[in-house]
Protein backbone atom coordinates (compact mmCIF):
# COMPACT_ATOMS: atom_id res chain seq x y z
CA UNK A 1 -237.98 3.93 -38.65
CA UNK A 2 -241.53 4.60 -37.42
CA UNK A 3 -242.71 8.24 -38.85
CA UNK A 4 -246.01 9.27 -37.30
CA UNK A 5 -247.55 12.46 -39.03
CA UNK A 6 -250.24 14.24 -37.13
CA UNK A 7 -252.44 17.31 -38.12
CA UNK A 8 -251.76 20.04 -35.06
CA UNK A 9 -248.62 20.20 -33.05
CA UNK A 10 -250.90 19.64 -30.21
CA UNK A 11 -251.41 16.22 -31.74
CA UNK A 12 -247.40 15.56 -31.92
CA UNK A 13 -247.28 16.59 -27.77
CA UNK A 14 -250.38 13.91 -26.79
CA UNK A 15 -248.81 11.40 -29.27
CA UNK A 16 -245.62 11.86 -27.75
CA UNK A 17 -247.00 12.06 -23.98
CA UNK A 18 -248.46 9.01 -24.85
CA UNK A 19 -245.47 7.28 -26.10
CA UNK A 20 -243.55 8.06 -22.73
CA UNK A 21 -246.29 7.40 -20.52
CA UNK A 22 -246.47 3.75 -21.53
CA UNK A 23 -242.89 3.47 -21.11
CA UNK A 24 -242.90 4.53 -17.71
CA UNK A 25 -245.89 2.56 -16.79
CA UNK A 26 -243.59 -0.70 -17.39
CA UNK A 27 -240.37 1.17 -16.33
CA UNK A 28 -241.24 3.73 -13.90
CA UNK A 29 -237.14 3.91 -13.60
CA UNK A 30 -236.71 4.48 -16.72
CA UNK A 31 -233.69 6.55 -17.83
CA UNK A 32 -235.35 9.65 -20.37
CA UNK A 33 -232.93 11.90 -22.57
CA UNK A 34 -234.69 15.68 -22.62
CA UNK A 35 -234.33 17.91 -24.95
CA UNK A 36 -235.26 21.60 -24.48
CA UNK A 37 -236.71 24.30 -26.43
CA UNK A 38 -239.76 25.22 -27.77
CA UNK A 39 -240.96 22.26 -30.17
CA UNK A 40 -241.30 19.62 -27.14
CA UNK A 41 -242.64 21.77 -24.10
CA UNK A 42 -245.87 20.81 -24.83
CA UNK A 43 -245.36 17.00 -24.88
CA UNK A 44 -243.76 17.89 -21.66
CA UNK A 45 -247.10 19.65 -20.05
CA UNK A 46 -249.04 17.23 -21.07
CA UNK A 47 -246.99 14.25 -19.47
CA UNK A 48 -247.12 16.64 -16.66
CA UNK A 49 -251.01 17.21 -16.65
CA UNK A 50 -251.36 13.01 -17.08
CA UNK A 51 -251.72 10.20 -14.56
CA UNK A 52 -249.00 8.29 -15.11
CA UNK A 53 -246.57 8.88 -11.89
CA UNK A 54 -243.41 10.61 -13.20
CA UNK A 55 -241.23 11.04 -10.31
CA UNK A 56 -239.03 7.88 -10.44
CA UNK A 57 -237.87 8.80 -13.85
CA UNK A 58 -234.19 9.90 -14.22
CA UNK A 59 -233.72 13.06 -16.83
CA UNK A 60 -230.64 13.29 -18.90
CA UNK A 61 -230.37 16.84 -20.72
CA UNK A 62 -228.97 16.88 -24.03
CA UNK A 63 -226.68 20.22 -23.74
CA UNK A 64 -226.23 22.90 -21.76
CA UNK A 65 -224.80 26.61 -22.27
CA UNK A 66 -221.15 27.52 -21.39
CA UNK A 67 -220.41 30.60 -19.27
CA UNK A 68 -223.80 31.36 -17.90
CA UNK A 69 -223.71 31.99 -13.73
CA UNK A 70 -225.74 29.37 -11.87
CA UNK A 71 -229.83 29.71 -11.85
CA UNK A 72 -229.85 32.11 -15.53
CA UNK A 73 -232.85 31.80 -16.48
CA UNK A 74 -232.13 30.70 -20.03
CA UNK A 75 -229.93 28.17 -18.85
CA UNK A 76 -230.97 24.21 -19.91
CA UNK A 77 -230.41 23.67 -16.64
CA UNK A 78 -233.46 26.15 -14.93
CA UNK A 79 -235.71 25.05 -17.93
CA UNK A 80 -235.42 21.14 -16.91
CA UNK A 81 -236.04 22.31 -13.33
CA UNK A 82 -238.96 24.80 -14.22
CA UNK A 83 -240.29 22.70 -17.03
CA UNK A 84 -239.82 19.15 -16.13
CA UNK A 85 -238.52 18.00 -13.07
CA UNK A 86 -240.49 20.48 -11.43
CA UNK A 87 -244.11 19.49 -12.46
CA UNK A 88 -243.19 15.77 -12.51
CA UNK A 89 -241.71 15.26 -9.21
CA UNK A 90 -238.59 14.98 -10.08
CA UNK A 91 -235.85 15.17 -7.43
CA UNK A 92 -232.87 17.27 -8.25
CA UNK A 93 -230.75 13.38 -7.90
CA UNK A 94 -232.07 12.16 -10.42
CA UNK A 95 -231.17 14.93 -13.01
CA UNK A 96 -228.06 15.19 -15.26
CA UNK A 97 -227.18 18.23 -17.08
CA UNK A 98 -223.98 18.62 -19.02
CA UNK A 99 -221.06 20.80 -17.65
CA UNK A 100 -217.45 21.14 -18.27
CA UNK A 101 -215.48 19.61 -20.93
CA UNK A 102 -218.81 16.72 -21.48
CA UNK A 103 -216.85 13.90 -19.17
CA UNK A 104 -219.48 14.09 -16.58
CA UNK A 105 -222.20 13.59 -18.88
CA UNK A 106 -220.62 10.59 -20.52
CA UNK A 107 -219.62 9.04 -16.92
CA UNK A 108 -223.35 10.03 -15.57
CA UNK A 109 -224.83 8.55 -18.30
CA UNK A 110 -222.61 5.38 -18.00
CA UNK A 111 -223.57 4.89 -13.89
CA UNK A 112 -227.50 5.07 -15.01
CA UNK A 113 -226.89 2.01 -17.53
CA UNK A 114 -227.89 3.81 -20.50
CA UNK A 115 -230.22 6.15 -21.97
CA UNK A 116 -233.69 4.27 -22.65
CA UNK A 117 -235.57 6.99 -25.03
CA UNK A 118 -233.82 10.06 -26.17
CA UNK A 119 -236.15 12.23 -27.07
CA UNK A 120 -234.80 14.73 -29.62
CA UNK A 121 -236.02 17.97 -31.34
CA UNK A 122 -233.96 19.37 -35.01
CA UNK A 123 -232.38 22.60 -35.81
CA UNK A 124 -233.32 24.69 -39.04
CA UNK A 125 -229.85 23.77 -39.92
CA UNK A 126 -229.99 19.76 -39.17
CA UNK A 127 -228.02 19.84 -35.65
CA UNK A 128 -228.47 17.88 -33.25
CA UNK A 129 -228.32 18.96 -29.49
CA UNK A 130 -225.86 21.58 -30.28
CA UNK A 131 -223.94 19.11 -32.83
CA UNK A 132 -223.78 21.72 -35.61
CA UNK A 133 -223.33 20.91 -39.77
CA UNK A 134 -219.74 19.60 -39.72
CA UNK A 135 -219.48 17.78 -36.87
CA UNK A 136 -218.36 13.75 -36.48
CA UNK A 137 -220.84 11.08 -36.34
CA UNK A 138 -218.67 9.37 -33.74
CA UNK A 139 -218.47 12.43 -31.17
CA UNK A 140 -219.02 12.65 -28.04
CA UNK A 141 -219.93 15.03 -25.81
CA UNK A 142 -217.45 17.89 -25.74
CA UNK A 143 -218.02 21.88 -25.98
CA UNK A 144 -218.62 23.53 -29.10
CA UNK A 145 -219.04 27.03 -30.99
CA UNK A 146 -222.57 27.49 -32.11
CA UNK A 147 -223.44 28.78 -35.35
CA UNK A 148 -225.32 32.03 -35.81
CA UNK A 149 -228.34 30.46 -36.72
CA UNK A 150 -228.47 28.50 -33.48
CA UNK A 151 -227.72 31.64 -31.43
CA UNK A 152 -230.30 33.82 -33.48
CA UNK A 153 -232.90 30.58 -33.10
CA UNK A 154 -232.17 30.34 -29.21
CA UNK A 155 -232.75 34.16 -28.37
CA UNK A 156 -235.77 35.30 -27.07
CA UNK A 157 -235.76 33.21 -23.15
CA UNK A 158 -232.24 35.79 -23.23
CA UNK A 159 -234.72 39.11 -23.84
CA UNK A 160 -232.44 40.80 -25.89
CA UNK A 161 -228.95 39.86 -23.89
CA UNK A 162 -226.19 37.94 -26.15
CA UNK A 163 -226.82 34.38 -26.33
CA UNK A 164 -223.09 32.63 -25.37
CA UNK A 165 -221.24 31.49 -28.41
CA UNK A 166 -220.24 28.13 -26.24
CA UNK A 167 -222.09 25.41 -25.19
CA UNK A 168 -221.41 21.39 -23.59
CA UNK A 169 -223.34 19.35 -25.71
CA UNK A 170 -223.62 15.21 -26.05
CA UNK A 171 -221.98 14.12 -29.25
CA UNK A 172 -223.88 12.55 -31.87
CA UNK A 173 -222.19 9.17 -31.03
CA UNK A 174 -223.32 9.27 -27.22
CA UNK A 175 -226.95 9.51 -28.38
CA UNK A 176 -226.66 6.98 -31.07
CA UNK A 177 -226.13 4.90 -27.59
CA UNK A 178 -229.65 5.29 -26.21
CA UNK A 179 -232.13 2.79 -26.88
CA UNK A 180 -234.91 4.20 -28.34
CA UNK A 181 -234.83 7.44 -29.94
CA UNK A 182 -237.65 9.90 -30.64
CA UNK A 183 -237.16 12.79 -33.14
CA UNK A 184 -240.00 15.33 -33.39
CA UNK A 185 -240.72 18.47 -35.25
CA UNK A 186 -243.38 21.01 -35.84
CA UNK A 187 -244.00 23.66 -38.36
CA UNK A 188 -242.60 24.32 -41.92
CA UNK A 189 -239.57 25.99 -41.05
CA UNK A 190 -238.27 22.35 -39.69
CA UNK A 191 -239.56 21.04 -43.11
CA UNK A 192 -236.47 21.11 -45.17
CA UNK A 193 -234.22 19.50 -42.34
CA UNK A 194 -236.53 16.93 -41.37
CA UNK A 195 -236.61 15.80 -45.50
CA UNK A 196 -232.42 15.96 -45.88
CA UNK A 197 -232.27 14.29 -41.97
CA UNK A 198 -234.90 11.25 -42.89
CA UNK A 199 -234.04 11.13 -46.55
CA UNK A 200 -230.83 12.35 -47.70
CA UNK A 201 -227.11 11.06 -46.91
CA UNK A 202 -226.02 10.32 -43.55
CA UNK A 203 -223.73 12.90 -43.30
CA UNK A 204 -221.92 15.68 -40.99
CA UNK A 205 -223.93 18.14 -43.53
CA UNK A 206 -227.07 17.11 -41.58
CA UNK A 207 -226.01 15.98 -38.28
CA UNK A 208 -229.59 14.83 -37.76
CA UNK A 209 -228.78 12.41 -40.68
CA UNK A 210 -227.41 9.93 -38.22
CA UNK A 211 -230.52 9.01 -36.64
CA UNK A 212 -230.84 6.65 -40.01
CA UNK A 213 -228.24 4.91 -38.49
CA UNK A 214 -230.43 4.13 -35.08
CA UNK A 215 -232.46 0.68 -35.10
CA UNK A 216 -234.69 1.72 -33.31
CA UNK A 217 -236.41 5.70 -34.24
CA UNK A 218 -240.19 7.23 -34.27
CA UNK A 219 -240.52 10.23 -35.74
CA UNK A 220 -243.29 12.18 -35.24
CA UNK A 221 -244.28 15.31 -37.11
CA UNK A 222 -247.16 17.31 -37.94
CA UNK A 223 -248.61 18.33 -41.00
CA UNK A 224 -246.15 21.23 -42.11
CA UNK A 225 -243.14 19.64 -40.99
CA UNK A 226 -243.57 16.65 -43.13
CA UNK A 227 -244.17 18.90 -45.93
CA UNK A 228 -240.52 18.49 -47.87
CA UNK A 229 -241.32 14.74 -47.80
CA UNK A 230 -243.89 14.22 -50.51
CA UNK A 231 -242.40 12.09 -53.31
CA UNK A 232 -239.41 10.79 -51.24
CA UNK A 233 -240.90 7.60 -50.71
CA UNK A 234 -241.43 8.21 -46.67
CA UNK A 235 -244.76 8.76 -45.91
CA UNK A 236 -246.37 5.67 -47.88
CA UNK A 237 -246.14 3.72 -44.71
CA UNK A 238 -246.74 6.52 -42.00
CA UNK A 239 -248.91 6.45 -39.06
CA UNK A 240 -252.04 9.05 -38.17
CA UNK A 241 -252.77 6.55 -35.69
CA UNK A 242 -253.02 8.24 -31.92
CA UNK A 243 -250.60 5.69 -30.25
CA UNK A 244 -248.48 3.31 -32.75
CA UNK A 245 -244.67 3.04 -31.61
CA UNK A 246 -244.00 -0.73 -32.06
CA UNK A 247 -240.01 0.09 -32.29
CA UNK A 248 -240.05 1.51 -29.34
């Protein structure tokens, strides 16, 4: 595991721009896992504001709300569109979002030969996509019930409207398939589950725990969300360095 801590969450988005944007230099096919949210929009502008040329990527999203009507707004599906496909180039063909029961995902993903870098992004309670505390480190993708957290976490692109209690989500075990996986986090409220994900037991507790189990994993934080890690023996060997991701 390469961890990479970095003073500004502006630093984690460049570092991670970075990281892509080599990837795609020698792969400009290359088969990207998004995930959405907050904590990696930025790495996504600034890929977007780069040189690099983007648009022969394919984009796999991690998850994707159950029971929204086609186009919401909030749905994972408009914010790949509006937030990535959309400034990169991206033809619609090229993107898969979950739907249904997961099958198509798993079948998609299959046909593209692979995930190559799954980038990733941790809940205040350790899940994973939407793989909440409890769930198998063998899944697959599948719909699940979301924990109030989540929902309260995920409000504000719903402006007050219920978030859905539902949502299609890859399992842990599908993403423990990509090649390369990138986990990153920013701010101290992230700090406790980055510590018990990097640190503590691989375990259904912490479904971000699995990425231990990954042979191949950069993390990249900044400053506050490496916080819980002092003293666990983690940071001796980390990275400040702008661009070091030899795993990867």
């Amino acid at each position: 595991m390469d961890v990479v801590v970095l003073d500004r969450p502006e630093d984690v988005a460049d570092h991670v721009a970075a990281l892509i944007s080599r990837l795609v230099e020698r792969d400009p096919r290359l088969v990207i896992g998004v995930a959405t949210g907050g904590t990696p929009l930025p790495a996504y502008r600034a890929l977007a504001r780069g040189s690099v040329d983007l648009s022969g990527v394919r984009l796999v999203a991690l998850d994707e709300y159950v029971g929204l009507p086609p186009g919401h707004p909030a749905s994972y599906a408009a914010y790949v569109e509006r937030e990535i496909a959309g400034p990169w180039g991206v033809p619609a063909a090229q993107v898969v979002v979950p739907q249904g029961s997961g099958d198509d995902v798993e079948r998609r993903i299959a046909e593209l030969g692979g995930v190559d870098v799954q980038l990733l992004g941790i809940g205040r309670n350790g899940h994973l996509a939407f793989n909440e505390p409890g769930s198998a480190m063998d899944s697959r993708a599948r719909v699940v019930a979301l924990s109030e957290s989540t929902r309260q976490d995920n409000a504000a692109p719903f402006g007050g409207a219920a978030v859905p209690t539902h949502a299609v989500t890859q399992g842990i075990g599908t993403l423990l398939e990509a090649r390369g996986l990138v986990l990153l986090a920013t701010g101290v409220a992230k700090a406790d589950a980055v510590a018990a994900a990097l640190t503590g037991p691989v375990s259904p507790d912490c479904p971000a725990s699995a990425v231990q189990r990954h042979p191949r994993v950069t993390v990249v934080l900044d400053r506050p969300a490496a916080s819980a890690l002092a003293g666990r023996g983690l940071l001796e060997g980390a990275s400040s360095q702008r661009v070091h991701h030899p795993q990867l």
